[in-house]
N, C-alpha and C. Protein backbone atom coordinates (compact mmCIF):
# COMPACT_ATOMS: atom_id res chain seq x y z
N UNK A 1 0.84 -1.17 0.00
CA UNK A 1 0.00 0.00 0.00
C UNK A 1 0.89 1.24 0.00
N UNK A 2 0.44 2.24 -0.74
CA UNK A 2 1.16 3.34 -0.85
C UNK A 2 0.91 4.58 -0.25
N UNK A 3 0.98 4.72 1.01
CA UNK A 3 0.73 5.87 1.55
C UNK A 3 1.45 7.32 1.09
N UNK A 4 0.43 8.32 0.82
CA UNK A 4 0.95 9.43 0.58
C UNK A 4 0.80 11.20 1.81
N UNK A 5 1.67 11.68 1.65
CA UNK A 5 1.63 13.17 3.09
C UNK A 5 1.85 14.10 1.95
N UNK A 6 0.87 15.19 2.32
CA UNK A 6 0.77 16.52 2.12
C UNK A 6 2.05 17.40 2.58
N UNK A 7 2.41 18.26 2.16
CA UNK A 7 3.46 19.17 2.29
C UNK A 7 3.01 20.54 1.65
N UNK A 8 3.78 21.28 2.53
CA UNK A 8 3.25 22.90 1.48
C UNK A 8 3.93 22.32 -0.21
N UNK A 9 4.92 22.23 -0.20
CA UNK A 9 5.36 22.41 -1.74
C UNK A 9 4.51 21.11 -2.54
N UNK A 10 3.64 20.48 -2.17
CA UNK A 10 3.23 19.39 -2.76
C UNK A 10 3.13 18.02 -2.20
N UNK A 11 3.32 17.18 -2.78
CA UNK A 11 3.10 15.63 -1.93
C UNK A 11 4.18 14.88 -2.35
N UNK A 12 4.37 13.79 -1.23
CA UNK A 12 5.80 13.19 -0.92
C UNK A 12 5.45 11.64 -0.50
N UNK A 13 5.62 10.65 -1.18
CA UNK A 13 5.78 9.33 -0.38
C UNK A 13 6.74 9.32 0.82
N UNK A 14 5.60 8.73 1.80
CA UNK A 14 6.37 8.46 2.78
C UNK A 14 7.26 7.57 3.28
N UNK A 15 8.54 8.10 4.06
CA UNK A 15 9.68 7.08 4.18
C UNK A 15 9.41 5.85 4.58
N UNK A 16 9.98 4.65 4.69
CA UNK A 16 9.40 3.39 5.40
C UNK A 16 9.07 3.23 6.76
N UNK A 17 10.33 4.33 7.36
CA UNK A 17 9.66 4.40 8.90
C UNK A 17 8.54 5.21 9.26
N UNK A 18 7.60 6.30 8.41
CA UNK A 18 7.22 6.72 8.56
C UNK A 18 6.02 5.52 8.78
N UNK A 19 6.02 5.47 7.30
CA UNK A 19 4.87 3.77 6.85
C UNK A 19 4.47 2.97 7.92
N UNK A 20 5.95 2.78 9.13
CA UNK A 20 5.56 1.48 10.19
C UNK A 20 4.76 2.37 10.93
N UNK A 21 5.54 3.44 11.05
CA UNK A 21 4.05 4.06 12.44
C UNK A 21 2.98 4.37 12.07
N UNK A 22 2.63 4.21 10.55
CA UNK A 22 0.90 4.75 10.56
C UNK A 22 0.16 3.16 10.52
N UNK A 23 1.45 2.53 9.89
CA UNK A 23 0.45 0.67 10.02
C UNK A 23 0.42 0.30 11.38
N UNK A 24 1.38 0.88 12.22
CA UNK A 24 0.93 0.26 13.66
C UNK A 24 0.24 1.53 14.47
N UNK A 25 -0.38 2.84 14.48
CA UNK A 25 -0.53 3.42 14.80
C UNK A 25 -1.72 3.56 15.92
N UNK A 26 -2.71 2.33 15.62
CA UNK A 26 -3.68 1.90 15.83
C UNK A 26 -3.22 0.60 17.50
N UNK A 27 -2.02 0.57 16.98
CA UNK A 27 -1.10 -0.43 18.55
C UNK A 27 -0.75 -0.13 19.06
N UNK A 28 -0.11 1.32 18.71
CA UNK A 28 1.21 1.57 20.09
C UNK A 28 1.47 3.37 19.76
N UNK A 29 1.83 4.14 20.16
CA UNK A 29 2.42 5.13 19.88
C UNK A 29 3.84 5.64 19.89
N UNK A 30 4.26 6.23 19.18
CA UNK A 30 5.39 5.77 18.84
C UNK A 30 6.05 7.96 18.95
N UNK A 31 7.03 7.93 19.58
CA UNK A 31 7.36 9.33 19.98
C UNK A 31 9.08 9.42 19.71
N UNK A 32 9.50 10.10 19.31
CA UNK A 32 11.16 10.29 19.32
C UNK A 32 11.41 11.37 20.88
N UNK A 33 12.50 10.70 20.92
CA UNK A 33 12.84 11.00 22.52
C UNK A 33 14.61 11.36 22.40
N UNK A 34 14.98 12.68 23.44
CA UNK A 34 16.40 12.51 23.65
C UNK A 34 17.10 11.93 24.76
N UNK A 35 17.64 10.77 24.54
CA UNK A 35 17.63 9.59 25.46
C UNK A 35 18.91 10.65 26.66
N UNK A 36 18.97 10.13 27.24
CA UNK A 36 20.78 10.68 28.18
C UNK A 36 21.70 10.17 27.56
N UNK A 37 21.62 8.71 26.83
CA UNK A 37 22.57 7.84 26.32
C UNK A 37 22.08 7.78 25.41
N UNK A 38 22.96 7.80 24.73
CA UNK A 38 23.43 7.45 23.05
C UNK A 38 23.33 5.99 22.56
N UNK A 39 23.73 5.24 23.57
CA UNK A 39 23.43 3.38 23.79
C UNK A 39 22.38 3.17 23.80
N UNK A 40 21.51 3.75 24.02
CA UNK A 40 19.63 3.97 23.79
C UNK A 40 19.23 4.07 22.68
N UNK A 41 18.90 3.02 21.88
CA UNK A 41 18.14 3.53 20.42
C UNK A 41 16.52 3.54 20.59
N UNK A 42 15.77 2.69 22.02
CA UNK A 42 14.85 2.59 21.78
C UNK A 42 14.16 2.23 22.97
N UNK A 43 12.89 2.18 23.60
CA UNK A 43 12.28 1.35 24.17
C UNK A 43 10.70 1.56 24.37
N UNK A 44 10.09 0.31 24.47
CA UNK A 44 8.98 0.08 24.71
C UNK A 44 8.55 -0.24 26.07
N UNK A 45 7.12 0.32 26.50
CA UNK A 45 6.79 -0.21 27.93
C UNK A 45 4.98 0.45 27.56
N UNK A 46 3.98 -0.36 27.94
CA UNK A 46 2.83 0.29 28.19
C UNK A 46 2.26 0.91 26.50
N UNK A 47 2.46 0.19 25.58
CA UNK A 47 1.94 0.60 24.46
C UNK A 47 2.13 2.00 23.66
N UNK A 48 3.85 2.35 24.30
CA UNK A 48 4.38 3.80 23.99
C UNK A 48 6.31 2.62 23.40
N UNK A 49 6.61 3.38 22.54
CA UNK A 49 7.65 3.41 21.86
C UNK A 49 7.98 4.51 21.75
N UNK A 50 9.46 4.60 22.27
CA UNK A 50 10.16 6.03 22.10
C UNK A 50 11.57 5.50 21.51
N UNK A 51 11.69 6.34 20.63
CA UNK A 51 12.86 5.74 20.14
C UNK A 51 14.28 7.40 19.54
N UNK A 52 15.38 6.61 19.80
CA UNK A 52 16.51 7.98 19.71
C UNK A 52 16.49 8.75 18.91
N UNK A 53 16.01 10.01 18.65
CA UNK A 53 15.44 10.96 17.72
C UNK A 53 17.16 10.96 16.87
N UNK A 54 18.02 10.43 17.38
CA UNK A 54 19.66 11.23 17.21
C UNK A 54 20.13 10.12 15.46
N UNK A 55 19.08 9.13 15.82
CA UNK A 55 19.31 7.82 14.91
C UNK A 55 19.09 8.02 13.55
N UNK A 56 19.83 7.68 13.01
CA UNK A 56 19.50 8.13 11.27
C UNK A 56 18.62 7.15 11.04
N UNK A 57 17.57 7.61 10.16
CA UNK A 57 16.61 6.72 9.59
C UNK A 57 16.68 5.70 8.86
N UNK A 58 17.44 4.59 8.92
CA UNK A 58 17.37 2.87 8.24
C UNK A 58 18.17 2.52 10.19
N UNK A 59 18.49 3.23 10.56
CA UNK A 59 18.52 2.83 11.89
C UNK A 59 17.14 2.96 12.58
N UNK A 60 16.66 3.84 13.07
CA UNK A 60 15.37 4.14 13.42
C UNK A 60 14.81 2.53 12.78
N UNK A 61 14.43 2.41 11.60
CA UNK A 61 13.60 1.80 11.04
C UNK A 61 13.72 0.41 12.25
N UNK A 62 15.02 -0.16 12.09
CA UNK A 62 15.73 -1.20 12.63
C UNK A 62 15.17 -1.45 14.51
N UNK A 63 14.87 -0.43 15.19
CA UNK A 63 15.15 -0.08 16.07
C UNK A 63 13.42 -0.07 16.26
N UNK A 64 12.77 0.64 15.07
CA UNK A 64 11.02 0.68 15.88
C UNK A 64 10.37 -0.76 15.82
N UNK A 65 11.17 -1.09 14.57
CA UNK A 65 10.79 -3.21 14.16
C UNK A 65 11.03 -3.85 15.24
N UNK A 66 12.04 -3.59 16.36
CA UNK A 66 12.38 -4.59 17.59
C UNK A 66 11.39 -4.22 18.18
N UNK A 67 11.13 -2.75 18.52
CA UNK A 67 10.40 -2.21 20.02
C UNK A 67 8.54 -2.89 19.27
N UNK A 68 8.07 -2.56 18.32
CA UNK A 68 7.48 -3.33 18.10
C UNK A 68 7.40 -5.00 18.24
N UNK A 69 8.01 -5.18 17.82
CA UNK A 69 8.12 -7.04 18.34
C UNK A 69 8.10 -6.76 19.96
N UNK A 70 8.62 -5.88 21.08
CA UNK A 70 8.15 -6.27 22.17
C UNK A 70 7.20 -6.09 22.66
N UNK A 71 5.76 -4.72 21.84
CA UNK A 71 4.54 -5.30 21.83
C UNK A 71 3.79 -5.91 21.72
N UNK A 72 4.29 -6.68 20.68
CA UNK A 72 3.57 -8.18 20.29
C UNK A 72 3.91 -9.80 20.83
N UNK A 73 5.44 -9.41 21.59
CA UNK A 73 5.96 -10.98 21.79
C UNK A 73 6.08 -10.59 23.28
N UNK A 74 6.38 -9.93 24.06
CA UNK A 74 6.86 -9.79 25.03
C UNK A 74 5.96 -9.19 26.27
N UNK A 75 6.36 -9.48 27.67
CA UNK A 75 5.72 -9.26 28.68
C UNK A 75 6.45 -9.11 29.84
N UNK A 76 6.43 -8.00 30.63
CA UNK A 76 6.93 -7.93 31.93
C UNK A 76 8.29 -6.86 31.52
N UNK A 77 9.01 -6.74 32.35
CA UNK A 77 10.33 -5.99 32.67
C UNK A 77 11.33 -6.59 32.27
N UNK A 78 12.35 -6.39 30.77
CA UNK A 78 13.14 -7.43 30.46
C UNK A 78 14.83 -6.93 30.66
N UNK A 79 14.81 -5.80 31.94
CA UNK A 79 15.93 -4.73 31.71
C UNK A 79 17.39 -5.71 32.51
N UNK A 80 16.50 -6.98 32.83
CA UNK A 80 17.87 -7.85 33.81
C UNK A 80 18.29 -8.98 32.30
N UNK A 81 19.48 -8.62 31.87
CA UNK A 81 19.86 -9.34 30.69
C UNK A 81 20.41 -10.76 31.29
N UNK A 82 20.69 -11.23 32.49
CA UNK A 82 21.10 -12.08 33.14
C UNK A 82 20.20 -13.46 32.96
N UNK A 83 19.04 -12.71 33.43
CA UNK A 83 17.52 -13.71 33.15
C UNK A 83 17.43 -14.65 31.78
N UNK A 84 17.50 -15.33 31.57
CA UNK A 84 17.24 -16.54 30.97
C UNK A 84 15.69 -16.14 29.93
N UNK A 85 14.68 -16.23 30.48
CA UNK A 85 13.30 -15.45 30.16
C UNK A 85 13.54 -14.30 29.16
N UNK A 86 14.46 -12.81 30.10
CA UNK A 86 14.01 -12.10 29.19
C UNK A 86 15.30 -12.02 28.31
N UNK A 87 16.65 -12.91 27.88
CA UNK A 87 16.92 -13.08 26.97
C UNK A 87 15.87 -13.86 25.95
N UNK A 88 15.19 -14.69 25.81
CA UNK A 88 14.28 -15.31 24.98
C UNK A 88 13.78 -14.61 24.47
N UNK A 89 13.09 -13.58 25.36
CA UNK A 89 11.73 -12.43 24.82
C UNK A 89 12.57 -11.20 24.05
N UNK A 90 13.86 -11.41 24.51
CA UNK A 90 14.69 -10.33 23.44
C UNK A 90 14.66 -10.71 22.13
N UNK A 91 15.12 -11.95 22.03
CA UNK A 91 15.39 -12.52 20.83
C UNK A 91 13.98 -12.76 20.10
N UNK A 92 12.82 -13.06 20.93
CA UNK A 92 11.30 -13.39 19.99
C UNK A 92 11.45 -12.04 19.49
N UNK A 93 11.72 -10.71 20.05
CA UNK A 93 11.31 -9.40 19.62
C UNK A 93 12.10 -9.07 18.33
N UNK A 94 13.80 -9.36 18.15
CA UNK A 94 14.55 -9.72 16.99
C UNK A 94 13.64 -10.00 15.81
N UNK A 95 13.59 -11.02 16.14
CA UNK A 95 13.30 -12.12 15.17
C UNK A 95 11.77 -11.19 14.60
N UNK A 96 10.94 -11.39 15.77
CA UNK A 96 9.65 -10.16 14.46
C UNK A 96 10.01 -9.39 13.80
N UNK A 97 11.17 -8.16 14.51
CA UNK A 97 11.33 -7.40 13.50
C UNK A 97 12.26 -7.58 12.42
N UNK A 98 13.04 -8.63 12.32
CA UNK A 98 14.07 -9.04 10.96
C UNK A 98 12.57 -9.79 10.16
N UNK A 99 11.76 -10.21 10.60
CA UNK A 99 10.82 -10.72 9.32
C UNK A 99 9.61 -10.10 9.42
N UNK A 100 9.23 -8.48 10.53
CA UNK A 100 8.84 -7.66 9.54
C UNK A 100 9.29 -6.90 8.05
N UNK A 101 10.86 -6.77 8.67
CA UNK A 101 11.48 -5.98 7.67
C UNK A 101 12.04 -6.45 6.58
N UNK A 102 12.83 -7.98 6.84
CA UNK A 102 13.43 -8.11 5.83
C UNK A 102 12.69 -9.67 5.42
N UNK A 103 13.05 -10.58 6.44
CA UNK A 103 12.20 -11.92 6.19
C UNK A 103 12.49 -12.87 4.99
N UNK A 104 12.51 -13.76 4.93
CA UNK A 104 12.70 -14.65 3.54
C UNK A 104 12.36 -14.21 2.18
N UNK A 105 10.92 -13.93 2.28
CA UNK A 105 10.47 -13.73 1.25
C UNK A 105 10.90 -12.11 0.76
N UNK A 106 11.57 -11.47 1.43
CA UNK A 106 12.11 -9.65 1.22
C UNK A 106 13.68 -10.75 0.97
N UNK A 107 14.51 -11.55 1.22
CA UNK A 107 15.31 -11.62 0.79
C UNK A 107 15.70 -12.19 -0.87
N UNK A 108 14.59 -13.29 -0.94
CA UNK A 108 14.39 -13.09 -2.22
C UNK A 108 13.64 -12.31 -3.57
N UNK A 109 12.98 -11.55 -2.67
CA UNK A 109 12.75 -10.26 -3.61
C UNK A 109 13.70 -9.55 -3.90
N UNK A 110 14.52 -9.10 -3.08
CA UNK A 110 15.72 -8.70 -3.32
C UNK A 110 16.97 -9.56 -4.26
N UNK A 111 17.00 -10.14 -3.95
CA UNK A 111 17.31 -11.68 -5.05
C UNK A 111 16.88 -11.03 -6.72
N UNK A 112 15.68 -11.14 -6.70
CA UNK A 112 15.17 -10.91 -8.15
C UNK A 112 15.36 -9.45 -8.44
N UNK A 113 15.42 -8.07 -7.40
CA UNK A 113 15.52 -7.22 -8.36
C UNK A 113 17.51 -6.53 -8.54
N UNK A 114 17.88 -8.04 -8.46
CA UNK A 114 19.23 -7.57 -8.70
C UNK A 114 20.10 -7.43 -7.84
N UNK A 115 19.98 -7.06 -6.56
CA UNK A 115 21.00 -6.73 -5.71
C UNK A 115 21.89 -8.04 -5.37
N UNK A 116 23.57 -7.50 -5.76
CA UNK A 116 24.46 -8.11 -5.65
C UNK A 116 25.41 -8.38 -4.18
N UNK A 117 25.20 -7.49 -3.29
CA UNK A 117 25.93 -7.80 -2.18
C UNK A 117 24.91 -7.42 -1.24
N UNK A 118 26.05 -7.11 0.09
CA UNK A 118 24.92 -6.75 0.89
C UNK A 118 24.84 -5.67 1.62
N UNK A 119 25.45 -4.68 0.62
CA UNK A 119 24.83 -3.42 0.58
C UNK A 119 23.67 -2.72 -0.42
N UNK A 120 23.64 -4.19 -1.20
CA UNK A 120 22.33 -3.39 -2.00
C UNK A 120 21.19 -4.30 -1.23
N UNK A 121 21.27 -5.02 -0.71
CA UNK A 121 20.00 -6.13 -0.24
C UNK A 121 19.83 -5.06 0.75
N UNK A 122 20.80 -4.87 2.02
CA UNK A 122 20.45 -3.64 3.05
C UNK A 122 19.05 -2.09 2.39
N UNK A 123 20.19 -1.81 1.08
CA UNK A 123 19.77 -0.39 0.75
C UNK A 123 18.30 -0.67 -0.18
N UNK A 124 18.41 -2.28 -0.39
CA UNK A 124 16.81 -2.01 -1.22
C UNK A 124 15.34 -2.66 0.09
N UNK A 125 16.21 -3.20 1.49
CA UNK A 125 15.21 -3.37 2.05
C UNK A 125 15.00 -2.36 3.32
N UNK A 126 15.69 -0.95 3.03
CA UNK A 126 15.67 -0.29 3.81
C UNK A 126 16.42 -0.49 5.20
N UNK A 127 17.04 -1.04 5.45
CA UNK A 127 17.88 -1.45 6.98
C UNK A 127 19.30 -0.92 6.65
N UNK A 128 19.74 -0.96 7.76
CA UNK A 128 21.71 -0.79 7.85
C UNK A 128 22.18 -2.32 7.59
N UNK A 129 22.92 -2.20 6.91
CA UNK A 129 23.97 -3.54 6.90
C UNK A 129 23.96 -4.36 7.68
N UNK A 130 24.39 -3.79 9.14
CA UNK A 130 24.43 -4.47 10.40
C UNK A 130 23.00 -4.55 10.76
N UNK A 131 22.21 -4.17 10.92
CA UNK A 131 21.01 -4.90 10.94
C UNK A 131 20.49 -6.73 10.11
N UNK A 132 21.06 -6.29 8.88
CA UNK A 132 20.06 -7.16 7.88
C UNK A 132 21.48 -8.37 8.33
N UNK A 133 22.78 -8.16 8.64
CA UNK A 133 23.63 -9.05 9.30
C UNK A 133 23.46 -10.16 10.28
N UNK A 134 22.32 -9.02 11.07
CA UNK A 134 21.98 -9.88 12.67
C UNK A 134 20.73 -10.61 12.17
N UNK A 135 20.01 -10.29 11.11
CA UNK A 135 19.36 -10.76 10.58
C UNK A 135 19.71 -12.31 9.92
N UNK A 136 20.15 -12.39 9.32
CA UNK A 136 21.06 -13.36 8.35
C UNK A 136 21.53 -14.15 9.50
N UNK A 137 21.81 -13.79 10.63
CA UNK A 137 22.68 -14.71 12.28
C UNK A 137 21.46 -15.51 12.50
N UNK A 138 20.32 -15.03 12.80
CA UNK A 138 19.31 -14.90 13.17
C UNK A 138 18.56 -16.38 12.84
N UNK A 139 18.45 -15.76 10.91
CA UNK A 139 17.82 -17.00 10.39
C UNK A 139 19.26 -18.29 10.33
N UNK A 140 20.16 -18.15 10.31
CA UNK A 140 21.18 -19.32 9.92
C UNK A 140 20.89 -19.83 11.67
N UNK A 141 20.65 -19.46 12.64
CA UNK A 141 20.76 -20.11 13.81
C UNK A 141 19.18 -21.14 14.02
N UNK A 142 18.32 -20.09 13.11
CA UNK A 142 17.11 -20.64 13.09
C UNK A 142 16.63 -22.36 12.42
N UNK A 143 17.25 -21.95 10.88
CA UNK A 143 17.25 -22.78 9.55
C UNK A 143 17.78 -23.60 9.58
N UNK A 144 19.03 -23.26 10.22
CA UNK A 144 20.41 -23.93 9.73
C UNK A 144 21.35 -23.05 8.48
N UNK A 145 21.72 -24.31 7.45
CA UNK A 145 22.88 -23.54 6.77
C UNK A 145 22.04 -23.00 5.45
N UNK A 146 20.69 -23.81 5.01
CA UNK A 146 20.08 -23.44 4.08
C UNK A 146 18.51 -23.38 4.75
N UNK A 147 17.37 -23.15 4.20
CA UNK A 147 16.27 -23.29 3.75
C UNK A 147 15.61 -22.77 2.26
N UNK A 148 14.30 -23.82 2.21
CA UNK A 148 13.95 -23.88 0.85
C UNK A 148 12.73 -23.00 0.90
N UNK A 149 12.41 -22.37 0.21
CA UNK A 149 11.06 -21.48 0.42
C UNK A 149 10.58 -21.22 -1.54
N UNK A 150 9.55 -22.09 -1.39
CA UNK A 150 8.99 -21.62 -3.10
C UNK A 150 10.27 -22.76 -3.84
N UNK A 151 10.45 -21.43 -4.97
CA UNK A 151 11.67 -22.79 -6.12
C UNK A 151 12.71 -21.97 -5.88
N UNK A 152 13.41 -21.66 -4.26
CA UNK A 152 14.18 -20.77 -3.84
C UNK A 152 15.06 -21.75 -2.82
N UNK A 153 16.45 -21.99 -2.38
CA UNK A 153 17.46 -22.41 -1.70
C UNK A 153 18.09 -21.04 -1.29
N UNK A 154 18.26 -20.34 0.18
CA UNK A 154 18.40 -19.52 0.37
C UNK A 154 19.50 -20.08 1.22
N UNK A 155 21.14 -20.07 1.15
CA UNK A 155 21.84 -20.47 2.22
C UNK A 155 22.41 -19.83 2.94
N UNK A 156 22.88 -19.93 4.51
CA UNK A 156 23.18 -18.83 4.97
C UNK A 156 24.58 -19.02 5.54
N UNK A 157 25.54 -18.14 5.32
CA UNK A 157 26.52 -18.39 5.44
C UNK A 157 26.88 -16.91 6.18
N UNK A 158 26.84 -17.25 7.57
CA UNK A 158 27.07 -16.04 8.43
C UNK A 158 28.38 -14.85 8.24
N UNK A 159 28.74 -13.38 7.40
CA UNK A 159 27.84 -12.59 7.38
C UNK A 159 26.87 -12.43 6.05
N UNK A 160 26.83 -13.26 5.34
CA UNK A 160 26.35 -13.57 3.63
C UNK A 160 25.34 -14.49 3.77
N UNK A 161 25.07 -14.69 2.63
CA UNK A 161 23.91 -15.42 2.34
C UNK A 161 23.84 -15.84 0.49
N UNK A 162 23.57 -16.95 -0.11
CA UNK A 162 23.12 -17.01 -1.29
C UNK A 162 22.07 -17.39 -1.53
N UNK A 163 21.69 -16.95 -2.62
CA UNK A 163 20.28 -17.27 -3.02
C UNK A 163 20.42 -17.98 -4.56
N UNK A 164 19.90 -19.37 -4.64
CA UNK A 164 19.49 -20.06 -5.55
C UNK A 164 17.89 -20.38 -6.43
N UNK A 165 17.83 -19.90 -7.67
CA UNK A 165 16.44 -20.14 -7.99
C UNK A 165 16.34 -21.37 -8.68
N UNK A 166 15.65 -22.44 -8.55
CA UNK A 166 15.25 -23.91 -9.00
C UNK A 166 14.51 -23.41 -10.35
N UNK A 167 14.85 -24.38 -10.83
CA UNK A 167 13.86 -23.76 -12.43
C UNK A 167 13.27 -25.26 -12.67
């Protein structure tokens, strides 16, 4: 869907992060904040997301996809990283947002419109490098070394990945 914003000089498609907060807008509210720390890109509590106004936007993006996943996967206070629990609920929150954003089927779309490394897979699915990286960790820890999806062999070879089409 193509959402479009008004501007005095005319009209502008909106950026992708803009896009997540009007599709979830209806879940959570979502506010840019100036954290004290810079190590702060983000957090969720109580159906509010605030996230580091300081963050360049394919970061942001990266950053509202997690805090989202901890609206949807997560419960309770997860600020003791020691806990067993709320490492899990960290990682369920990961994992939504690498397959809101990028996901199998965004990796082989990307596949088909050409992108050769993985700075164009990053720059055509909107994320930082290091994002769509932890991504790629993510699914190879998940999958294993390959999975098959459609007439697609997607293998993952931690920080890379290839993509094979079956004909």
């Amino acid at each position: 869907m193509i959402i479009w914003k008004h501007e005095r000089k005319g009209v502008r498609k909106l950026t992708k992060y803009e896009e997540i907060i009007c599709e979830y807008e209806q879940d959570v509210d979502v506010v840019e904040y100036n954290f004290s720390s810079d190590n702060i890109k983000g957090l969720y509590s109580d159906g509010v997301v605030a996230i580091n106004y300081k963050l360049a936007t394919n970061e942001k993006i990266g950053t509202i996809a997690e805090e989202l996943g901890h609206h949807f996967t997560s419960c309770g206070n997860l600020i003791d990283v020691h806990s067993t629990s709320n490492r899990k609920q960290e990682l369920r929150a990961r994992l939504w947002g690498y397959n809101k954003l990028i996901g199998l089927c965004g990796l082989i779309d990307a596949f088909e419109h050409h992108c050769q490394n993985m700075y164009d897979i990053a720059d055509y699915l909107n994320v930082t490098t290091d994002y769509l990286k932890e991504a790629i960790h993510a699914y190879q820890n998940k999958y294993g070394n390959y999975v098959e999806l459609d007439n697609y062999i997607i293998q993952f070879n931690y920080p890379s990945i290839g993509i094979i089409k079956n004909i």
